[in-house]
PDB file of N, CA and C in Angstrom:
ATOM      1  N   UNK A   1    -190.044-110.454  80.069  1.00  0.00           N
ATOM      2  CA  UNK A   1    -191.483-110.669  80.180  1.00  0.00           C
ATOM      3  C   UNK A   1    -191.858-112.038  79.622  1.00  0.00           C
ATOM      4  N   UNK A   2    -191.259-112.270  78.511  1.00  0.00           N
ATOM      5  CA  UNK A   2    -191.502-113.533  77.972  1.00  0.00           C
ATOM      6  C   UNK A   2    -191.399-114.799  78.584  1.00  0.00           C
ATOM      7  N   UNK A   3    -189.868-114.923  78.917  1.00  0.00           N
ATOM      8  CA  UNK A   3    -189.527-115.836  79.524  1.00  0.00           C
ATOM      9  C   UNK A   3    -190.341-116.350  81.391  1.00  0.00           C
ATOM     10  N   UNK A   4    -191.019-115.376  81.894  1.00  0.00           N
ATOM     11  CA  UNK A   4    -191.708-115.695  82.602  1.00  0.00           C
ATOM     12  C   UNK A   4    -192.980-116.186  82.605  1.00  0.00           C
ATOM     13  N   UNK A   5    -193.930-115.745  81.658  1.00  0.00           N
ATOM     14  CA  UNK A   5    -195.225-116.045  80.598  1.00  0.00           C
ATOM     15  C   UNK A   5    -194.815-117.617  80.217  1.00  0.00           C
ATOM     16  N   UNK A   6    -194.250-117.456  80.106  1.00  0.00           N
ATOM     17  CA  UNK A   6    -193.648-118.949  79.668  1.00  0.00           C
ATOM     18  C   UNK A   6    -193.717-120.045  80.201  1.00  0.00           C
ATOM     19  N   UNK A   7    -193.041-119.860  81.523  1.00  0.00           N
ATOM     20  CA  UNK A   7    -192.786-120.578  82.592  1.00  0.00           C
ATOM     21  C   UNK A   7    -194.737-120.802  83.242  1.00  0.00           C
ATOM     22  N   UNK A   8    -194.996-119.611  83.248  1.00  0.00           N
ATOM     23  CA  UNK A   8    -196.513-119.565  83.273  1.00  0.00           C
ATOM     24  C   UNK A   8    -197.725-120.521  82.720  1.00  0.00           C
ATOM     25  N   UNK A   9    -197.708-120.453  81.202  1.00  0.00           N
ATOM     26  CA  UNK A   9    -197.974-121.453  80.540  1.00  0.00           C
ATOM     27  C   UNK A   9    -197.532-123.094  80.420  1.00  0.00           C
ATOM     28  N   UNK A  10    -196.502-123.314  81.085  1.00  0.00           N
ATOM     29  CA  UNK A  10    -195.857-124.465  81.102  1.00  0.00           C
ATOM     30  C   UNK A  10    -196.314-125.089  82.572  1.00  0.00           C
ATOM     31  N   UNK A  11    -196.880-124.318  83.374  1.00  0.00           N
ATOM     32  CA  UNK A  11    -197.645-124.815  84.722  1.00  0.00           C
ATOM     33  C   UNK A  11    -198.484-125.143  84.346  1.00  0.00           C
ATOM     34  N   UNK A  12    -199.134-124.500  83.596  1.00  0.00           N
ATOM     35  CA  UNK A  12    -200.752-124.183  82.986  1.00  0.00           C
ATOM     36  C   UNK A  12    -200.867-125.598  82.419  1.00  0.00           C
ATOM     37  N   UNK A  13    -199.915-125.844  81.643  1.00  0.00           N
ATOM     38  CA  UNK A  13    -199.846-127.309  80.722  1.00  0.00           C
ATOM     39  C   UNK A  13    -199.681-128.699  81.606  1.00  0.00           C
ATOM     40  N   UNK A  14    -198.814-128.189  82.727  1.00  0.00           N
ATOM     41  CA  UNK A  14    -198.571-129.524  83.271  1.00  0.00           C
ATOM     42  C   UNK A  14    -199.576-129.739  83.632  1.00  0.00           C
ATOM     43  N   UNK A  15    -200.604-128.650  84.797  1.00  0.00           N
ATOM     44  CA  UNK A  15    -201.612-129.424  85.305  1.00  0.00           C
ATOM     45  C   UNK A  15    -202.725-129.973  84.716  1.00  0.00           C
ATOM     46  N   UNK A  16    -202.976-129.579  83.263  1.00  0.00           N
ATOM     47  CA  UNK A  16    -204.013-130.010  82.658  1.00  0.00           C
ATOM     48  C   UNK A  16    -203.553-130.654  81.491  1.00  0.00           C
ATOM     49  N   UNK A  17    -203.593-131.935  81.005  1.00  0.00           N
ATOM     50  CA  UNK A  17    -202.829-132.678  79.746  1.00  0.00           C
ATOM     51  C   UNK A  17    -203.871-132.485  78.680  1.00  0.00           C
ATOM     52  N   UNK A  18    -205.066-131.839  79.027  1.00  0.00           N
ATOM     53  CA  UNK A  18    -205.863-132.152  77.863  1.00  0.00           C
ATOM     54  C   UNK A  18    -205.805-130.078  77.067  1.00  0.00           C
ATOM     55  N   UNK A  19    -204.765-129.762  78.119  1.00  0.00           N
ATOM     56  CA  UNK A  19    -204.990-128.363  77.011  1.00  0.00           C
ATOM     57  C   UNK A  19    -203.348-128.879  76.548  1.00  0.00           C
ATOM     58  N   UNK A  20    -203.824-128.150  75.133  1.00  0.00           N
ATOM     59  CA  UNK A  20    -202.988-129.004  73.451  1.00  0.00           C
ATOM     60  C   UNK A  20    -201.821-127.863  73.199  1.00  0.00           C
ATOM     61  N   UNK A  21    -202.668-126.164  73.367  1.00  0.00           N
ATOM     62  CA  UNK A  21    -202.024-124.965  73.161  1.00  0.00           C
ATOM     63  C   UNK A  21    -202.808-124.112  74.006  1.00  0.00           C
ATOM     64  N   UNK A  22    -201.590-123.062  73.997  1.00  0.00           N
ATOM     65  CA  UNK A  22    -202.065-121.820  75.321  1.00  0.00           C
ATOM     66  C   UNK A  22    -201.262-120.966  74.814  1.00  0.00           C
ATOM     67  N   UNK A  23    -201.686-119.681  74.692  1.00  0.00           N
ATOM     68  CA  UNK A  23    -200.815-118.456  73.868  1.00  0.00           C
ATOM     69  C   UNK A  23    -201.420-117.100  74.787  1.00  0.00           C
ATOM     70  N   UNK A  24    -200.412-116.600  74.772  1.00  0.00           N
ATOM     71  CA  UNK A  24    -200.712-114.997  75.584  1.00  0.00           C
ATOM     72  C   UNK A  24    -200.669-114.025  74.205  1.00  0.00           C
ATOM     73  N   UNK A  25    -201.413-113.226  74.201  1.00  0.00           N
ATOM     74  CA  UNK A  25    -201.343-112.572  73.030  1.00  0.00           C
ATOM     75  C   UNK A  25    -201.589-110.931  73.354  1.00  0.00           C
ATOM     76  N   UNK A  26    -201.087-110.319  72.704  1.00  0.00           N
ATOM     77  CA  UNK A  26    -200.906-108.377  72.748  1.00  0.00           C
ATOM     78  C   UNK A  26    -202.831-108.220  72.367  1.00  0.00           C
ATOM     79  N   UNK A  27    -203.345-107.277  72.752  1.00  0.00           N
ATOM     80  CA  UNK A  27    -204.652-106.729  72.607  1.00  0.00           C
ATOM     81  C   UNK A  27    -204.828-106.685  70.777  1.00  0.00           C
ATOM     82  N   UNK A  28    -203.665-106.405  69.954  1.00  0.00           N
ATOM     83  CA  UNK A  28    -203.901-106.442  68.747  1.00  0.00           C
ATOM     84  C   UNK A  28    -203.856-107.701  67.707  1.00  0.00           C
ATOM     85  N   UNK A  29    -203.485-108.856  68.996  1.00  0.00           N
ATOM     86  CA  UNK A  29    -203.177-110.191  68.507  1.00  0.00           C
ATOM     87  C   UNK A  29    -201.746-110.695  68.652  1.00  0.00           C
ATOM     88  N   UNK A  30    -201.276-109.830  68.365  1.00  0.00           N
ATOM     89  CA  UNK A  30    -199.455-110.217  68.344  1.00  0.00           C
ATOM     90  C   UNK A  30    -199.417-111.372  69.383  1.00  0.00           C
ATOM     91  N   UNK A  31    -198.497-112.283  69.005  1.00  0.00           N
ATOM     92  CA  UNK A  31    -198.075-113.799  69.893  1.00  0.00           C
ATOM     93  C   UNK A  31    -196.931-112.956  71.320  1.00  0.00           C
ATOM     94  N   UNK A  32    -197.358-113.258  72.208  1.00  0.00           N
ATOM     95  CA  UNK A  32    -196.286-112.437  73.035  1.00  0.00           C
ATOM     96  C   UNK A  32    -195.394-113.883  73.559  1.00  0.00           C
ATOM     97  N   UNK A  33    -196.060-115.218  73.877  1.00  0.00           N
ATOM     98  CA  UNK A  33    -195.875-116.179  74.193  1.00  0.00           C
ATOM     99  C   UNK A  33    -196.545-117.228  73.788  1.00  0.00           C
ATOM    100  N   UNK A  34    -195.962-118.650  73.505  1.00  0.00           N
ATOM    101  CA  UNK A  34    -197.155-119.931  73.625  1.00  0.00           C
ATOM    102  C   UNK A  34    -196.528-121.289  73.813  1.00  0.00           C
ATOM    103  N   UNK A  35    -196.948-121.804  73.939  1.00  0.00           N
ATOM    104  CA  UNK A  35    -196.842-123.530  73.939  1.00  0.00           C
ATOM    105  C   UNK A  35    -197.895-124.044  73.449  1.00  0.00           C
ATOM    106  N   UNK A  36    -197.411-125.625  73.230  1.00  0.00           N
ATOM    107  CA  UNK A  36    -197.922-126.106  72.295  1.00  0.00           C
ATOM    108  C   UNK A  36    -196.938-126.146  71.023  1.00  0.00           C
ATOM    109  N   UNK A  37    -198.338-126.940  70.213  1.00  0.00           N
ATOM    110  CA  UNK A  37    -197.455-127.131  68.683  1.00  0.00           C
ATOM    111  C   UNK A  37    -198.459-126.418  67.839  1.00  0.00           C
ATOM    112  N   UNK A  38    -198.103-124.855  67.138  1.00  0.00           N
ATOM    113  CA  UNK A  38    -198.254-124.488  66.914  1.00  0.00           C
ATOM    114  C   UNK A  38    -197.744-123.770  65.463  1.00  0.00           C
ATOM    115  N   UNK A  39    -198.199-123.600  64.333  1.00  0.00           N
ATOM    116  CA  UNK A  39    -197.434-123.439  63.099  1.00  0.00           C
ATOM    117  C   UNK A  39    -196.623-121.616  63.069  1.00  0.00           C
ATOM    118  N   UNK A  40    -198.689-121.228  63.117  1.00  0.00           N
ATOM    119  CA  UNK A  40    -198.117-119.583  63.044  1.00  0.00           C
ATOM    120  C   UNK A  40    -198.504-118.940  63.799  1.00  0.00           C
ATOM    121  N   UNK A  41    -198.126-118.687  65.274  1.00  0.00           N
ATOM    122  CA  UNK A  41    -198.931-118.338  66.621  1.00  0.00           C
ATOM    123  C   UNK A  41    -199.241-116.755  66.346  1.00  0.00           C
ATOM    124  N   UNK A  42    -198.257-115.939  65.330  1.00  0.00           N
ATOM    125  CA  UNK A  42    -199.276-114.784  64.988  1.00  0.00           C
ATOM    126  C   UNK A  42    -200.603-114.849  64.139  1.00  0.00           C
ATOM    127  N   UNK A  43    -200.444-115.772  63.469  1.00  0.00           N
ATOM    128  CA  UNK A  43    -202.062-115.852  62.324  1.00  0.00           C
ATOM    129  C   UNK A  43    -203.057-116.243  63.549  1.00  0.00           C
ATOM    130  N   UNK A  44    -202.464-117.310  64.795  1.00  0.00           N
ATOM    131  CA  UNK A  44    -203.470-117.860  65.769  1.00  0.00           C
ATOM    132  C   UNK A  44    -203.845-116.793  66.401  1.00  0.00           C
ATOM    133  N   UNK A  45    -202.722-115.784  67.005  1.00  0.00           N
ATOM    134  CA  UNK A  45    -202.954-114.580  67.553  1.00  0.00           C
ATOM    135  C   UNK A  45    -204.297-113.822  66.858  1.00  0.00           C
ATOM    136  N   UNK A  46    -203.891-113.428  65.926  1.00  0.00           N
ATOM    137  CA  UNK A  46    -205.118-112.844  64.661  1.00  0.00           C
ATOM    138  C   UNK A  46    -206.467-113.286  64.759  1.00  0.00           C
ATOM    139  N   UNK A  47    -206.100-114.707  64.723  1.00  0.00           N
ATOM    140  CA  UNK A  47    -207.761-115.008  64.646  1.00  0.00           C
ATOM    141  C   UNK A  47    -208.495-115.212  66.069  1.00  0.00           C
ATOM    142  N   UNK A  48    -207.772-115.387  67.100  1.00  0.00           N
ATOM    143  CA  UNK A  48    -208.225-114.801  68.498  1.00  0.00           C
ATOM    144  C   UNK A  48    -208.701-113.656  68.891  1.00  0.00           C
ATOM    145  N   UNK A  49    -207.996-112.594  68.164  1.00  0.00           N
ATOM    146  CA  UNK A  49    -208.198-110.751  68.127  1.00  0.00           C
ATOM    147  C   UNK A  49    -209.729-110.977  67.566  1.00  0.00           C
ATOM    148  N   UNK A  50    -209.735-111.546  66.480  1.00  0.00           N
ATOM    149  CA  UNK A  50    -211.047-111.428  65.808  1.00  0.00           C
ATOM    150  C   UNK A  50    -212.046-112.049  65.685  1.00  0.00           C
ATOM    151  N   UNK A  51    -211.774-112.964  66.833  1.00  0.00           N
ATOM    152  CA  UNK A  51    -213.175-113.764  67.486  1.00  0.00           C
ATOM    153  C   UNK A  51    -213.638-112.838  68.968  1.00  0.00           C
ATOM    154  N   UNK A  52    -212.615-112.462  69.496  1.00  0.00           N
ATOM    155  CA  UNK A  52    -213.027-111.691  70.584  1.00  0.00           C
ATOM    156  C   UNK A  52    -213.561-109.989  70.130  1.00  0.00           C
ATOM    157  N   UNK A  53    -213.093-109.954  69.036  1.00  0.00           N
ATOM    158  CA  UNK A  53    -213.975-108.623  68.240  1.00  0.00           C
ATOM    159  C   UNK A  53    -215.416-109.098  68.040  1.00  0.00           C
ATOM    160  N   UNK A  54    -215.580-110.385  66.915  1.00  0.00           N
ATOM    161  CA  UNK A  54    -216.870-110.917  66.601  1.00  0.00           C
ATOM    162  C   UNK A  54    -217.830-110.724  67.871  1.00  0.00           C
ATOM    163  N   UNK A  55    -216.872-111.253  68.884  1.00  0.00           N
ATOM    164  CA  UNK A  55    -217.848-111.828  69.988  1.00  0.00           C
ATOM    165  C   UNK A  55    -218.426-110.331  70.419  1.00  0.00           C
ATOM    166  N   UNK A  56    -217.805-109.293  70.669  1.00  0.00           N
ATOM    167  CA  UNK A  56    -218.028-107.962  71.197  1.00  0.00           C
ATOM    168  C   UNK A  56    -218.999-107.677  70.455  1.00  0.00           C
ATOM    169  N   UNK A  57    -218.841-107.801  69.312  1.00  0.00           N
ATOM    170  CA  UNK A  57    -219.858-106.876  68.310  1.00  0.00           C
ATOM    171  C   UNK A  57    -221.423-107.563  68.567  1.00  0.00           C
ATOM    172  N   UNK A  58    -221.489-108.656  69.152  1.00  0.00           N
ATOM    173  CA  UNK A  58    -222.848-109.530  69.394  1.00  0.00           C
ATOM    174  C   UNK A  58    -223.235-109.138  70.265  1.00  0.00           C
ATOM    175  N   UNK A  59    -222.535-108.885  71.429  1.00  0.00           N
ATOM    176  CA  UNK A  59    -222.859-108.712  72.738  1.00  0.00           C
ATOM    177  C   UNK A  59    -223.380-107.545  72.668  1.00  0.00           C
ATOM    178  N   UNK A  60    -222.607-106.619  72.129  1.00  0.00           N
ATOM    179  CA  UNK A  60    -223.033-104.826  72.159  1.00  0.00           C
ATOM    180  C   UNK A  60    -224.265-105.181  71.410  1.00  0.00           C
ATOM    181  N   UNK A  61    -224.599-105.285  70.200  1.00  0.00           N
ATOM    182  CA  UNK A  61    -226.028-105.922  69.559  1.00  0.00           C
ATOM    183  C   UNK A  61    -226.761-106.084  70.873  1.00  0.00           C
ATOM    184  N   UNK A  62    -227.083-106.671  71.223  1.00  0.00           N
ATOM    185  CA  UNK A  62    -227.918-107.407  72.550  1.00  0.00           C
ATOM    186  C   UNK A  62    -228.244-106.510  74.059  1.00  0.00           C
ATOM    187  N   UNK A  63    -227.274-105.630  73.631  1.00  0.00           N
ATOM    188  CA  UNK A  63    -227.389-104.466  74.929  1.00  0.00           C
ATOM    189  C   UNK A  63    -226.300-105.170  76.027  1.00  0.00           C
ATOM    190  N   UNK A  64    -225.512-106.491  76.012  1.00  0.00           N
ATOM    191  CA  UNK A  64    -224.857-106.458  77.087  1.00  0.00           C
ATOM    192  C   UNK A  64    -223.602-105.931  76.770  1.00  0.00           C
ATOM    193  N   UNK A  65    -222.365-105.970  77.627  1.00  0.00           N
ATOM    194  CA  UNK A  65    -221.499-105.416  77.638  1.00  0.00           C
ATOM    195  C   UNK A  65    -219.952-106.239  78.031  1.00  0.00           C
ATOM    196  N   UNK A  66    -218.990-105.814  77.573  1.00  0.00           N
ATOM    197  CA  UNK A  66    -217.473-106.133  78.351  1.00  0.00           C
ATOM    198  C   UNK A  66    -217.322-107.702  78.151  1.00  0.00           C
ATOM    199  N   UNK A  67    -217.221-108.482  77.283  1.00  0.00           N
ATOM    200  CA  UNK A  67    -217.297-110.054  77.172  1.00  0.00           C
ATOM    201  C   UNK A  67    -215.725-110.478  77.898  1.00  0.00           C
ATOM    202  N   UNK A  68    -216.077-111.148  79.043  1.00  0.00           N
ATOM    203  CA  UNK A  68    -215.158-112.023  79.856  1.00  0.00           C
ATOM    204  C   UNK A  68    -214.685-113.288  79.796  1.00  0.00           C
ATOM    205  N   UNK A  69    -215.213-114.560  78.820  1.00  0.00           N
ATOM    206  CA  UNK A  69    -214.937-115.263  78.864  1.00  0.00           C
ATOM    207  C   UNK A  69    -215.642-116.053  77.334  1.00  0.00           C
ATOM    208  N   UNK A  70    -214.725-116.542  76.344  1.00  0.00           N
ATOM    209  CA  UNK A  70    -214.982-117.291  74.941  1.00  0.00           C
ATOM    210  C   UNK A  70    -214.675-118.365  74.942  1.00  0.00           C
ATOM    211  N   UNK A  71    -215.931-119.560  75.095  1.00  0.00           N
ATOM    212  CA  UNK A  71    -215.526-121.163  75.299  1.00  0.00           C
ATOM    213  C   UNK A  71    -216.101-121.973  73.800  1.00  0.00           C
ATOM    214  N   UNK A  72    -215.563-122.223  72.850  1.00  0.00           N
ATOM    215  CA  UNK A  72    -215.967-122.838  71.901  1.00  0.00           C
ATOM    216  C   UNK A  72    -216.141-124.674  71.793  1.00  0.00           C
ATOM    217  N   UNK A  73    -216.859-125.098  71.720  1.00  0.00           N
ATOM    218  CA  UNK A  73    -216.236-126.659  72.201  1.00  0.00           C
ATOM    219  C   UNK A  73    -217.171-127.345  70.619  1.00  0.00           C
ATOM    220  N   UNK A  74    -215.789-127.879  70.090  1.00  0.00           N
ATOM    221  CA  UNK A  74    -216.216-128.954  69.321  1.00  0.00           C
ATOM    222  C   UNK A  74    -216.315-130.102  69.009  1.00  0.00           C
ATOM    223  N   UNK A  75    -216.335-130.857  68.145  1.00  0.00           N
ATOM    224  CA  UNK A  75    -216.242-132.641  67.846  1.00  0.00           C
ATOM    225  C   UNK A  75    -214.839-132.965  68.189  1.00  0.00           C
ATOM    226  N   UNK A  76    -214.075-131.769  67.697  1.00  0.00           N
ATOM    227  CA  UNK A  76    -212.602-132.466  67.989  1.00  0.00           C
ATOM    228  C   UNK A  76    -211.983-131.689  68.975  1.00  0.00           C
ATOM    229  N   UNK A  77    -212.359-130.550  69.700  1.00  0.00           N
ATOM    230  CA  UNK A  77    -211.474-129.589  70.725  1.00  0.00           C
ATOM    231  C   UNK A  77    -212.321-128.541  70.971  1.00  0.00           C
ATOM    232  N   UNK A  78    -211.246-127.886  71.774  1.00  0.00           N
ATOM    233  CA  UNK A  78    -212.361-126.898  72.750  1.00  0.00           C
ATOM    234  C   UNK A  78    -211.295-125.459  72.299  1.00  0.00           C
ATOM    235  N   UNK A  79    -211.720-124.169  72.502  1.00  0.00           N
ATOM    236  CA  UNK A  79    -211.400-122.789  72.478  1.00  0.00           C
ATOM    237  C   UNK A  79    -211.758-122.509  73.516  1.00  0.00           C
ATOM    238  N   UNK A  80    -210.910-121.894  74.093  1.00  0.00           N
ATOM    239  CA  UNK A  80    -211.353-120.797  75.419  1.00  0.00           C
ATOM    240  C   UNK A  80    -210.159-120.115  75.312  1.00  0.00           C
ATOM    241  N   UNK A  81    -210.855-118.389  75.050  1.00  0.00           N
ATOM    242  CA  UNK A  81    -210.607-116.955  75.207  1.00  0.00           C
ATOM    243  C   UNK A  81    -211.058-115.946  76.269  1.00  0.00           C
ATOM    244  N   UNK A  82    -209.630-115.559  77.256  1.00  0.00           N
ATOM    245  CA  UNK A  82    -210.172-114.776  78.156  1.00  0.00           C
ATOM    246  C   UNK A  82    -209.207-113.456  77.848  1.00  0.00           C
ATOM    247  N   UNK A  83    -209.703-112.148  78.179  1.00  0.00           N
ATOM    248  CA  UNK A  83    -209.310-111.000  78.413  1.00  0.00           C
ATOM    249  C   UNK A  83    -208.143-110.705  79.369  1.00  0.00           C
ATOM    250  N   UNK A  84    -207.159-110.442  79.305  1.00  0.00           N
ATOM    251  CA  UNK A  84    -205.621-110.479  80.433  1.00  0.00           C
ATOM    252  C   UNK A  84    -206.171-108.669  80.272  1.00  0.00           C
ATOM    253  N   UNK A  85    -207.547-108.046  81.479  1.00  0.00           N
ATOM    254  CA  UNK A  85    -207.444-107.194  81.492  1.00  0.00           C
ATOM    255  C   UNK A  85    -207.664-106.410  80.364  1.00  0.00           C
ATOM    256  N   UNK A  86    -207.208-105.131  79.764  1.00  0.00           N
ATOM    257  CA  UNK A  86    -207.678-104.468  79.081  1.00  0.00           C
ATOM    258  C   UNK A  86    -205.977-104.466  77.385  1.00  0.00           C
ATOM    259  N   UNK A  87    -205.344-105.685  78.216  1.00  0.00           N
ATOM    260  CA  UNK A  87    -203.739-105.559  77.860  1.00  0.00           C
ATOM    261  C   UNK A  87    -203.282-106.582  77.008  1.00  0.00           C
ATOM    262  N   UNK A  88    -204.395-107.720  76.968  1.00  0.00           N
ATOM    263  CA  UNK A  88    -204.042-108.511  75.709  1.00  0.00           C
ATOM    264  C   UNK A  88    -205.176-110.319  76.081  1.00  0.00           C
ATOM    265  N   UNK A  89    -204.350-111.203  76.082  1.00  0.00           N
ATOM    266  CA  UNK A  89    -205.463-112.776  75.821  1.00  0.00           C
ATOM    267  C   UNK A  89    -204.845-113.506  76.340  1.00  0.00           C
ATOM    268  N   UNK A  90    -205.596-114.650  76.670  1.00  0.00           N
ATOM    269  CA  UNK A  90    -204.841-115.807  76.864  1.00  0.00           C
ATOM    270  C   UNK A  90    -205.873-116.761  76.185  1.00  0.00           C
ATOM    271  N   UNK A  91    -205.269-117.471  75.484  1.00  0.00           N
ATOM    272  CA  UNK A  91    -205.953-118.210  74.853  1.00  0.00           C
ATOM    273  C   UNK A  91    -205.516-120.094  75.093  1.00  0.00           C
ATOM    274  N   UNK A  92    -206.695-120.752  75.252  1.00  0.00           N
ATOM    275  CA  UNK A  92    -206.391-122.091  74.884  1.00  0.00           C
ATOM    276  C   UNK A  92    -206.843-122.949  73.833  1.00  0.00           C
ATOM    277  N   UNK A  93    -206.293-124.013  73.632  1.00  0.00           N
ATOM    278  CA  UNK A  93    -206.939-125.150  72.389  1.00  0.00           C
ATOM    279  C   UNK A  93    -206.954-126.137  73.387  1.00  0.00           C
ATOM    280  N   UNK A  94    -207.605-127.236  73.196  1.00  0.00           N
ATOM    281  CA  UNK A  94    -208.156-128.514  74.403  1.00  0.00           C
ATOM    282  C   UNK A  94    -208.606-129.533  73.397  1.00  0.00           C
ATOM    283  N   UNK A  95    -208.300-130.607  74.194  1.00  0.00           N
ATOM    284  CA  UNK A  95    -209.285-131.872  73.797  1.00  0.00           C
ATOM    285  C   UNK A  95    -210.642-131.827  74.306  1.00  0.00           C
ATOM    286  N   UNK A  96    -211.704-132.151  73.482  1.00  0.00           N
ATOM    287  CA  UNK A  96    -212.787-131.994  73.579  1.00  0.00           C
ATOM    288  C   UNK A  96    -213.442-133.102  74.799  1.00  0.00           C
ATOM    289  N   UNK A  97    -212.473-133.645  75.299  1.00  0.00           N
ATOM    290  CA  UNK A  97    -212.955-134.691  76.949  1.00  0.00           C
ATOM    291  C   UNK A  97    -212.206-133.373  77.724  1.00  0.00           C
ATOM    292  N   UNK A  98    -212.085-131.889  77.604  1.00  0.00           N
ATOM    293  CA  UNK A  98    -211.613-131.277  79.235  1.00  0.00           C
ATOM    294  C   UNK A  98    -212.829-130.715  79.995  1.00  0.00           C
ATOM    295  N   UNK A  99    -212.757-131.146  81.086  1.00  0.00           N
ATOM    296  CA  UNK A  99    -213.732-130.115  82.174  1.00  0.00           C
ATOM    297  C   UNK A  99    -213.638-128.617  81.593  1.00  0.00           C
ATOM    298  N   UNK A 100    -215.058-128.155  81.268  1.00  0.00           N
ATOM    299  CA  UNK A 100    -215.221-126.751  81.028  1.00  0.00           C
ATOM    300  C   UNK A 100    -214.706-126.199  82.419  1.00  0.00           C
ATOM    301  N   UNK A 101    -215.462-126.645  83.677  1.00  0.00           N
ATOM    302  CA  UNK A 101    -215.052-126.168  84.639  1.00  0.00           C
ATOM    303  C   UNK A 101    -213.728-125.949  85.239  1.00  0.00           C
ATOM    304  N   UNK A 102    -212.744-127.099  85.152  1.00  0.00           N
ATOM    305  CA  UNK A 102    -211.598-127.068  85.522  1.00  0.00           C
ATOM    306  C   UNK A 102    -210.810-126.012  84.464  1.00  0.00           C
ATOM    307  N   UNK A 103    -211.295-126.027  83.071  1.00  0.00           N
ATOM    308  CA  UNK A 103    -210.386-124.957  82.706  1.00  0.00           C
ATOM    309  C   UNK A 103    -210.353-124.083  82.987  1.00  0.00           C
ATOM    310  N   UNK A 104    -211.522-123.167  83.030  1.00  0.00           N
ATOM    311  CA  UNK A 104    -212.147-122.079  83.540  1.00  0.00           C
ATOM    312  C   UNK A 104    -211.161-122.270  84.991  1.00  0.00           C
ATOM    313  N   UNK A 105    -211.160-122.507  85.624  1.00  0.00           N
ATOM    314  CA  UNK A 105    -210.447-122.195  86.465  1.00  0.00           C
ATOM    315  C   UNK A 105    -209.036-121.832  86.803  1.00  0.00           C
ATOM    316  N   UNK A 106    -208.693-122.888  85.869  1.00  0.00           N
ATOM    317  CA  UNK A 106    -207.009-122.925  85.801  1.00  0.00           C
ATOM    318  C   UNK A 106    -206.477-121.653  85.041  1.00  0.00           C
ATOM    319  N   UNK A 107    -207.490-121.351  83.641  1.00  0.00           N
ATOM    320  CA  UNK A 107    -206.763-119.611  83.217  1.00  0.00           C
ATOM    321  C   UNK A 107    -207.205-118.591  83.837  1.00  0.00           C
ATOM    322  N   UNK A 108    -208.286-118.580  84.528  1.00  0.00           N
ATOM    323  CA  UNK A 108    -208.370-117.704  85.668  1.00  0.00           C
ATOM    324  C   UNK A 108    -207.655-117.019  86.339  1.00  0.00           C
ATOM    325  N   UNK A 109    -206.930-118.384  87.189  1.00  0.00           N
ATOM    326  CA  UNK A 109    -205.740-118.313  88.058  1.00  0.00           C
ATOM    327  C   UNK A 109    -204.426-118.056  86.972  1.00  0.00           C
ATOM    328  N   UNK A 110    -204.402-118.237  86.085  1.00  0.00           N
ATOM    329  CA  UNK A 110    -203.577-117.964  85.007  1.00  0.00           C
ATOM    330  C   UNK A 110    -202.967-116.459  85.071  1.00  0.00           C
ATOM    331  N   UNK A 111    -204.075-115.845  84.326  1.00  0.00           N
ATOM    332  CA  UNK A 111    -204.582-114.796  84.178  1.00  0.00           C
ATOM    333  C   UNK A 111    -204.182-114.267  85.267  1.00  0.00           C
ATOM    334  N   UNK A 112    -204.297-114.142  86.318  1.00  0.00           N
ATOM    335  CA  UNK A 112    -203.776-113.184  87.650  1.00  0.00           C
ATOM    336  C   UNK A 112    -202.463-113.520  88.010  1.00  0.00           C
ATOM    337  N   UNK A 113    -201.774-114.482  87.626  1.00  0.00           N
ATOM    338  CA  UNK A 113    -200.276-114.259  87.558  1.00  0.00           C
ATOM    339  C   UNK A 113    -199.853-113.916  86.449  1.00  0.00           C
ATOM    340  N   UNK A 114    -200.285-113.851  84.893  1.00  0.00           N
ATOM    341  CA  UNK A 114    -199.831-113.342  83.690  1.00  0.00           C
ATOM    342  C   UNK A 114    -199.777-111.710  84.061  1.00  0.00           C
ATOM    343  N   UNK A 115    -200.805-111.129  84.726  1.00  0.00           N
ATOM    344  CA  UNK A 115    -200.952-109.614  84.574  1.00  0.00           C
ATOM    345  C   UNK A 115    -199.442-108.967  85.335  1.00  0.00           C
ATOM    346  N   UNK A 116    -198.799-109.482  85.751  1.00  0.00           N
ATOM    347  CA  UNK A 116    -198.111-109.152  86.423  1.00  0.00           C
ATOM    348  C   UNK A 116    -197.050-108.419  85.377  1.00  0.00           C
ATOM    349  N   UNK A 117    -196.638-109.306  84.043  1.00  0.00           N
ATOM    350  CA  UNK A 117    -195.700-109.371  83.154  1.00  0.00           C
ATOM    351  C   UNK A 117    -196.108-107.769  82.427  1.00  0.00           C
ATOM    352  N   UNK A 118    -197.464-107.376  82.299  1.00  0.00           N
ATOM    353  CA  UNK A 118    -197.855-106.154  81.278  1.00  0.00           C
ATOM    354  C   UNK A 118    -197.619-105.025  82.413  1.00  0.00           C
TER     355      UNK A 118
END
């Protein structure tokens, strides 16, 4: 499973130079895969689990529901967290010059060849 996720993420990277890291992660956080340079891709895992918790708990607050997509963009880089389904994450780190749009697209398409692996 890994070794294909892999290969996955390493497309993911070529076509876009401005994403830095990309990690597939288990629904509880666990690192299943990543690239990039990365120290402790389970602590990264972790704190992905628990931004996409944070984020849930706002949304339910608000009356909406099911959060699909977490784009953080700062002075120095960008976050984007999407749902692989009900089965785990894919997560990126970016330079803060990437097309929101083009990313959004590219883990999208990500995302529907990752599901294959769970």
């Amino acid at each position: 499973m890994s070794e294909g996720i892999e290969n996955l993420l390493k497309e993911l990277h070529d076509s876009c130079p401005e994403i830095l890291v990309s990690m597939v992660t288990s629904k509880d956080g666990l690192a299943i895969s990543h690239r990039g340079n990365i120290s402790d891709p389970d602590l990264f895992g972790a704190y992905f689990a628990e931004l996409q918790r944070l984020c849930e708990q706002v949304i339910n607050e608000v009356d909406y529901r099911n959060v699909k997509e977490i784009f953080v963009r700062s002075d120095s880089g960008c976050v984007c967290l999407l749902p692989i389904e009900d089965k785990g994450y894919l997560a990126c780190m970016s330079t803060p010059q990437i097309n929101s749009t083009k990313l959004q697209l590219l883990t999208l398409k990500t995302i529907n060849r990752v599901i294959r692996y769970f």
